[in-house]
N, C-alpha and C. Protein backbone atom coordinates (compact mmCIF):
# COMPACT_ATOMS: atom_id res chain seq x y z
N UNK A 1 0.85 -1.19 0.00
CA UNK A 1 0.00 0.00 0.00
C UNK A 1 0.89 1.25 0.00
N UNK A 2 0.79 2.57 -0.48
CA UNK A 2 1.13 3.21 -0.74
C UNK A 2 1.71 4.10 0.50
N UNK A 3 2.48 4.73 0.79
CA UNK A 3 2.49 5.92 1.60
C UNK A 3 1.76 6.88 1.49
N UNK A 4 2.14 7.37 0.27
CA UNK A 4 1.09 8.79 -0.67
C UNK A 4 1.10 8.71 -1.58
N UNK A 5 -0.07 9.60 -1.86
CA UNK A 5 -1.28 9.67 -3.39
C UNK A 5 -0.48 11.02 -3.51
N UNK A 6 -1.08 10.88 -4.92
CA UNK A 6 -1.27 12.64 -5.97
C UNK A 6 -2.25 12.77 -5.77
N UNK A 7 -2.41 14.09 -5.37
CA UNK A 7 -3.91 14.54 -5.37
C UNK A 7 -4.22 15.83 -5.90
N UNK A 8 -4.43 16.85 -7.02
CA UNK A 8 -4.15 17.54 -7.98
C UNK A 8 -2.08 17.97 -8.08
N UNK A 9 -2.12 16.76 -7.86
CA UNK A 9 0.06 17.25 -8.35
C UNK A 9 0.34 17.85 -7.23
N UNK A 10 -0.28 17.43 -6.12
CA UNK A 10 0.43 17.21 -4.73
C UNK A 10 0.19 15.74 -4.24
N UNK A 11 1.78 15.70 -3.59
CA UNK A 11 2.03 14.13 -2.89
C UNK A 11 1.40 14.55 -1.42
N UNK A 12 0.22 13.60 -1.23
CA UNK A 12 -0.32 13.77 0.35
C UNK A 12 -0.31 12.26 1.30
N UNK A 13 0.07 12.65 2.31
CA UNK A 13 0.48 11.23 3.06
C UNK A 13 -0.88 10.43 3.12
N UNK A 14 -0.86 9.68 3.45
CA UNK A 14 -2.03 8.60 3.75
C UNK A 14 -2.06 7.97 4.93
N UNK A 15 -3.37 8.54 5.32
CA UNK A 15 -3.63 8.33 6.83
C UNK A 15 -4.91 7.98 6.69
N UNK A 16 -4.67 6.70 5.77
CA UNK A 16 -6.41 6.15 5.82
C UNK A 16 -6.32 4.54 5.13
N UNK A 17 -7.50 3.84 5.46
CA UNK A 17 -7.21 2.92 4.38
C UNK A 17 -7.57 2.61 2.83
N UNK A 18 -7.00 2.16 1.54
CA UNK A 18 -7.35 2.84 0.27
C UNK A 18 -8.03 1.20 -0.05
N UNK A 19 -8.96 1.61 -0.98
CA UNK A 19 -9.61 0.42 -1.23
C UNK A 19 -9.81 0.74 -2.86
N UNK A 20 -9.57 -0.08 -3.81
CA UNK A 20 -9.44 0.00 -5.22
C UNK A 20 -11.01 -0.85 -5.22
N UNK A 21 -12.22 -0.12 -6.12
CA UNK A 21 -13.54 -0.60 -6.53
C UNK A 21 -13.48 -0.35 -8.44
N UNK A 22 -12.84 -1.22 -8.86
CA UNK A 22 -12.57 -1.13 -10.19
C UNK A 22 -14.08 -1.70 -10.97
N UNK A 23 -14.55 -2.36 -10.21
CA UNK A 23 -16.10 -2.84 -10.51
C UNK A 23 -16.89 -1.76 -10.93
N UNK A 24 -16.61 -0.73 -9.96
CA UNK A 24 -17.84 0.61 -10.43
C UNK A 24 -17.38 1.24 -10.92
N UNK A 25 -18.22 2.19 -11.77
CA UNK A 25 -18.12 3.71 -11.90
C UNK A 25 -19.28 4.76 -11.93
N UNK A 26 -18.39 5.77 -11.30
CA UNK A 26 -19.34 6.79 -11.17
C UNK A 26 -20.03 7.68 -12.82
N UNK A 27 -19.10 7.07 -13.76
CA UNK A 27 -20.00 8.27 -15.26
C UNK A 27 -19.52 6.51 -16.04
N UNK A 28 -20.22 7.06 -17.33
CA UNK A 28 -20.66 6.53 -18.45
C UNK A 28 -19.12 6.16 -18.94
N UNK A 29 -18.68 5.03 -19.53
CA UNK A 29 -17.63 5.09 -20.39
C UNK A 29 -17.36 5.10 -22.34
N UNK A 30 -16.61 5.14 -22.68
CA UNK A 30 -16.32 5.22 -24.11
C UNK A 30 -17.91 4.51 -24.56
N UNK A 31 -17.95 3.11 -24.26
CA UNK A 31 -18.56 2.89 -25.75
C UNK A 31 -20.62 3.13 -25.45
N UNK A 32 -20.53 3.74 -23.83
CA UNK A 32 -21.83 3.82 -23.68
C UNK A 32 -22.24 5.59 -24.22
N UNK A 33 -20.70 6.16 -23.96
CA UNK A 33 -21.13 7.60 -24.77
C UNK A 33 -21.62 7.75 -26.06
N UNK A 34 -20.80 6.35 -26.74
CA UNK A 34 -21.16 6.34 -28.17
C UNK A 34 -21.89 6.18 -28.62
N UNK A 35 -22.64 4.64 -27.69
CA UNK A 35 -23.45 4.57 -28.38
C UNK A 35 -25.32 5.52 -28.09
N UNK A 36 -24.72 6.63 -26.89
CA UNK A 36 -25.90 7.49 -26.81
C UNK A 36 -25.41 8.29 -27.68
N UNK A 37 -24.66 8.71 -27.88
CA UNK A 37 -24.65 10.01 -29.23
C UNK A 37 -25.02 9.55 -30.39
N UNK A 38 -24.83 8.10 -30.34
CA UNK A 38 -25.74 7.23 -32.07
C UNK A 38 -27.28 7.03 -32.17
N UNK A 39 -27.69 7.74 -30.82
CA UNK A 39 -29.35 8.27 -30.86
C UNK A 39 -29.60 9.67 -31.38
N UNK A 40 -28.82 10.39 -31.44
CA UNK A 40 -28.92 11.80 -31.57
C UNK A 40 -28.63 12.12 -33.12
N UNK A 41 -29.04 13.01 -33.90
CA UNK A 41 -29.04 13.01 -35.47
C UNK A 41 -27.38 13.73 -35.26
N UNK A 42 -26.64 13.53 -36.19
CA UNK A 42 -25.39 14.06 -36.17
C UNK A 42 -25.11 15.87 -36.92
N UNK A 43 -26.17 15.41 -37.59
CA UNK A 43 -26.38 16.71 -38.65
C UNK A 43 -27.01 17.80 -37.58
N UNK A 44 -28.08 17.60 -36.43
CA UNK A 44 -28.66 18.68 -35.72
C UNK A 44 -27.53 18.89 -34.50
N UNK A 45 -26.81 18.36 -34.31
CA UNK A 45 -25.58 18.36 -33.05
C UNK A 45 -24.81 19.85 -33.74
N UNK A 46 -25.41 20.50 -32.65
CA UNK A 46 -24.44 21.97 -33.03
C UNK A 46 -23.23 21.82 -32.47
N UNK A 47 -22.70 21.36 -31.11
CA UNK A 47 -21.25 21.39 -30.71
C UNK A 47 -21.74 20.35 -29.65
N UNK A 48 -20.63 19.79 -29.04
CA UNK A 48 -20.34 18.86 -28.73
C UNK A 48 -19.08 19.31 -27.60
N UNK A 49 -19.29 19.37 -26.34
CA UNK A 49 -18.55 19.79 -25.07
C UNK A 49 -18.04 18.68 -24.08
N UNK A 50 -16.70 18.31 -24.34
CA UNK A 50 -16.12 17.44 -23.71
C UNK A 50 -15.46 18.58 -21.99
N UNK A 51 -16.43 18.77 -21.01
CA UNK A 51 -15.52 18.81 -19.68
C UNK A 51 -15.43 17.65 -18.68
N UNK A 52 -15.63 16.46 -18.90
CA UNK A 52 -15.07 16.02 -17.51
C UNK A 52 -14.08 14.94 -18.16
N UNK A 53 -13.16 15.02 -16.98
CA UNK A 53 -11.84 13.95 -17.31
C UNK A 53 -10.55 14.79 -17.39
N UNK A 54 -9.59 13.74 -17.65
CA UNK A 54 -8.07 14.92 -18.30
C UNK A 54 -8.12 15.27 -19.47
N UNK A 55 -7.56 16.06 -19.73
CA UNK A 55 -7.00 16.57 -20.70
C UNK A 55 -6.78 15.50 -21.91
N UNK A 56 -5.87 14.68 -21.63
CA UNK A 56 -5.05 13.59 -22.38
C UNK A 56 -6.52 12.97 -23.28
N UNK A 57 -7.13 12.47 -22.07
CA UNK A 57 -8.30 11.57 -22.34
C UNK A 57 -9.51 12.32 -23.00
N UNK A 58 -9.70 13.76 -22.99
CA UNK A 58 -10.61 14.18 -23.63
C UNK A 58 -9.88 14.55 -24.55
N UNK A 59 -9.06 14.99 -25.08
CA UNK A 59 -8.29 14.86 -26.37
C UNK A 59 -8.46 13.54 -27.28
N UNK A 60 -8.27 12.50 -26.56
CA UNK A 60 -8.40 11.08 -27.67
C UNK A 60 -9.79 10.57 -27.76
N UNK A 61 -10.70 11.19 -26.59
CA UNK A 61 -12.04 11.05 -26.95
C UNK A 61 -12.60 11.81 -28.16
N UNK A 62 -11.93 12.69 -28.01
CA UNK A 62 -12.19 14.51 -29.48
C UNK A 62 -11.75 13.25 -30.84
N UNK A 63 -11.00 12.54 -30.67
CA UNK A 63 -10.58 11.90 -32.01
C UNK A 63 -11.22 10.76 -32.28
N UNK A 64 -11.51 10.02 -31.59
CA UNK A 64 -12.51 9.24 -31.73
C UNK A 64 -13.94 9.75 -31.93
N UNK A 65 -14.21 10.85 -31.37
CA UNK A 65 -15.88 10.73 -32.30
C UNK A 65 -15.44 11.49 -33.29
N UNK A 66 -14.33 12.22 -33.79
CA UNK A 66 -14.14 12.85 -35.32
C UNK A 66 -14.20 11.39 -36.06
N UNK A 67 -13.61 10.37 -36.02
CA UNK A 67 -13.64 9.47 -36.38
C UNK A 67 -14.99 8.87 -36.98
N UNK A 68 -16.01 8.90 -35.91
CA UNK A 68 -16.94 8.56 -36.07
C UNK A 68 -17.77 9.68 -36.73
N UNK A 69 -17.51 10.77 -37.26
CA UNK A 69 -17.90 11.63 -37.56
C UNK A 69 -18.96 12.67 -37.12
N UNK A 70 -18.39 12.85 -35.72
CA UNK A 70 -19.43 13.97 -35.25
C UNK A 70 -18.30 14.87 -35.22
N UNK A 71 -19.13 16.05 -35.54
CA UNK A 71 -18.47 17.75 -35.87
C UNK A 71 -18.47 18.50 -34.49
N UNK A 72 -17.46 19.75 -34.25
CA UNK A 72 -17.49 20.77 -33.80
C UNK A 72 -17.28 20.16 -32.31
N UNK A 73 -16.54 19.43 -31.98
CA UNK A 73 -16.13 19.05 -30.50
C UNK A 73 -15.29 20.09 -29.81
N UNK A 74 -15.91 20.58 -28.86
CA UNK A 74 -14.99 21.42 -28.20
C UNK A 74 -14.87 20.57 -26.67
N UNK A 75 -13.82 21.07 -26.61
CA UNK A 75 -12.38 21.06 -25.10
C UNK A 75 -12.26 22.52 -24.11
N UNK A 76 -13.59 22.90 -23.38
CA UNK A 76 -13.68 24.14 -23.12
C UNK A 76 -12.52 24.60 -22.22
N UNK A 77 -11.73 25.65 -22.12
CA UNK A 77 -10.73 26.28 -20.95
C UNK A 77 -11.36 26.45 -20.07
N UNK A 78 -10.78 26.27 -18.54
CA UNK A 78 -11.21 27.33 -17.84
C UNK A 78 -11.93 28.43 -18.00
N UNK A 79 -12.40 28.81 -17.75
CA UNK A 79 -13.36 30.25 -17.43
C UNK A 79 -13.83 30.46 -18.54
N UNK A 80 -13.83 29.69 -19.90
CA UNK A 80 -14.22 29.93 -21.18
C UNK A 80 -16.02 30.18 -21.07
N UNK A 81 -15.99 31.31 -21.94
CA UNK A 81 -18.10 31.37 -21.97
C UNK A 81 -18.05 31.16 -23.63
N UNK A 82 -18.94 30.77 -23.46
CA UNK A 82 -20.19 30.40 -24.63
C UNK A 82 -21.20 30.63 -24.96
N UNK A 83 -21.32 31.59 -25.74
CA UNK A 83 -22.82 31.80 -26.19
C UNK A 83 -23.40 30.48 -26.88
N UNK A 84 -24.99 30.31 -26.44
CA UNK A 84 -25.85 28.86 -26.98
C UNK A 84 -26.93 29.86 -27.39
């Protein structure tokens, strides 16, 4: 077991016990996103807003549905606004 975690890119000691639940998850993964966005017409999808996750991973998610051909995926910044 570990001493310490990262916890936003700080090392914090561990003063607890860690239990790995790889069984669950709390959100939807790859192929259940997909296949709900393969309910939705692709042509009426005005944009497409990837915020939760890293960086890394919403980047290769952005390429995979270009792949699949949905348009206009955005990767919003921080504090970024949007007019809808």
């Amino acid at each position: 077991k570990p001493d310490t975690i990262d916890i936003f890119y700080q090392q914090k000691k561990v003063r607890a016990q860690i239990e790995v639940m790889s069984s669950f998850s709390a959100h939807a993964d790859e192929p259940e996103l997909l296949q709900y966005l393969s309910t939705q017409d692709k042509e009426r999808l005005k944009k497409i807003f990837l915020v939760h996750g890293e960086t890394e991973r919403q980047l290769e998610f952005k390429d995979t549905l270009i792949k699949h051909q949905y348009k206009n995926i955005v990767i919003p910044r921080l504090g970024e606004i949007f007019e809808l």
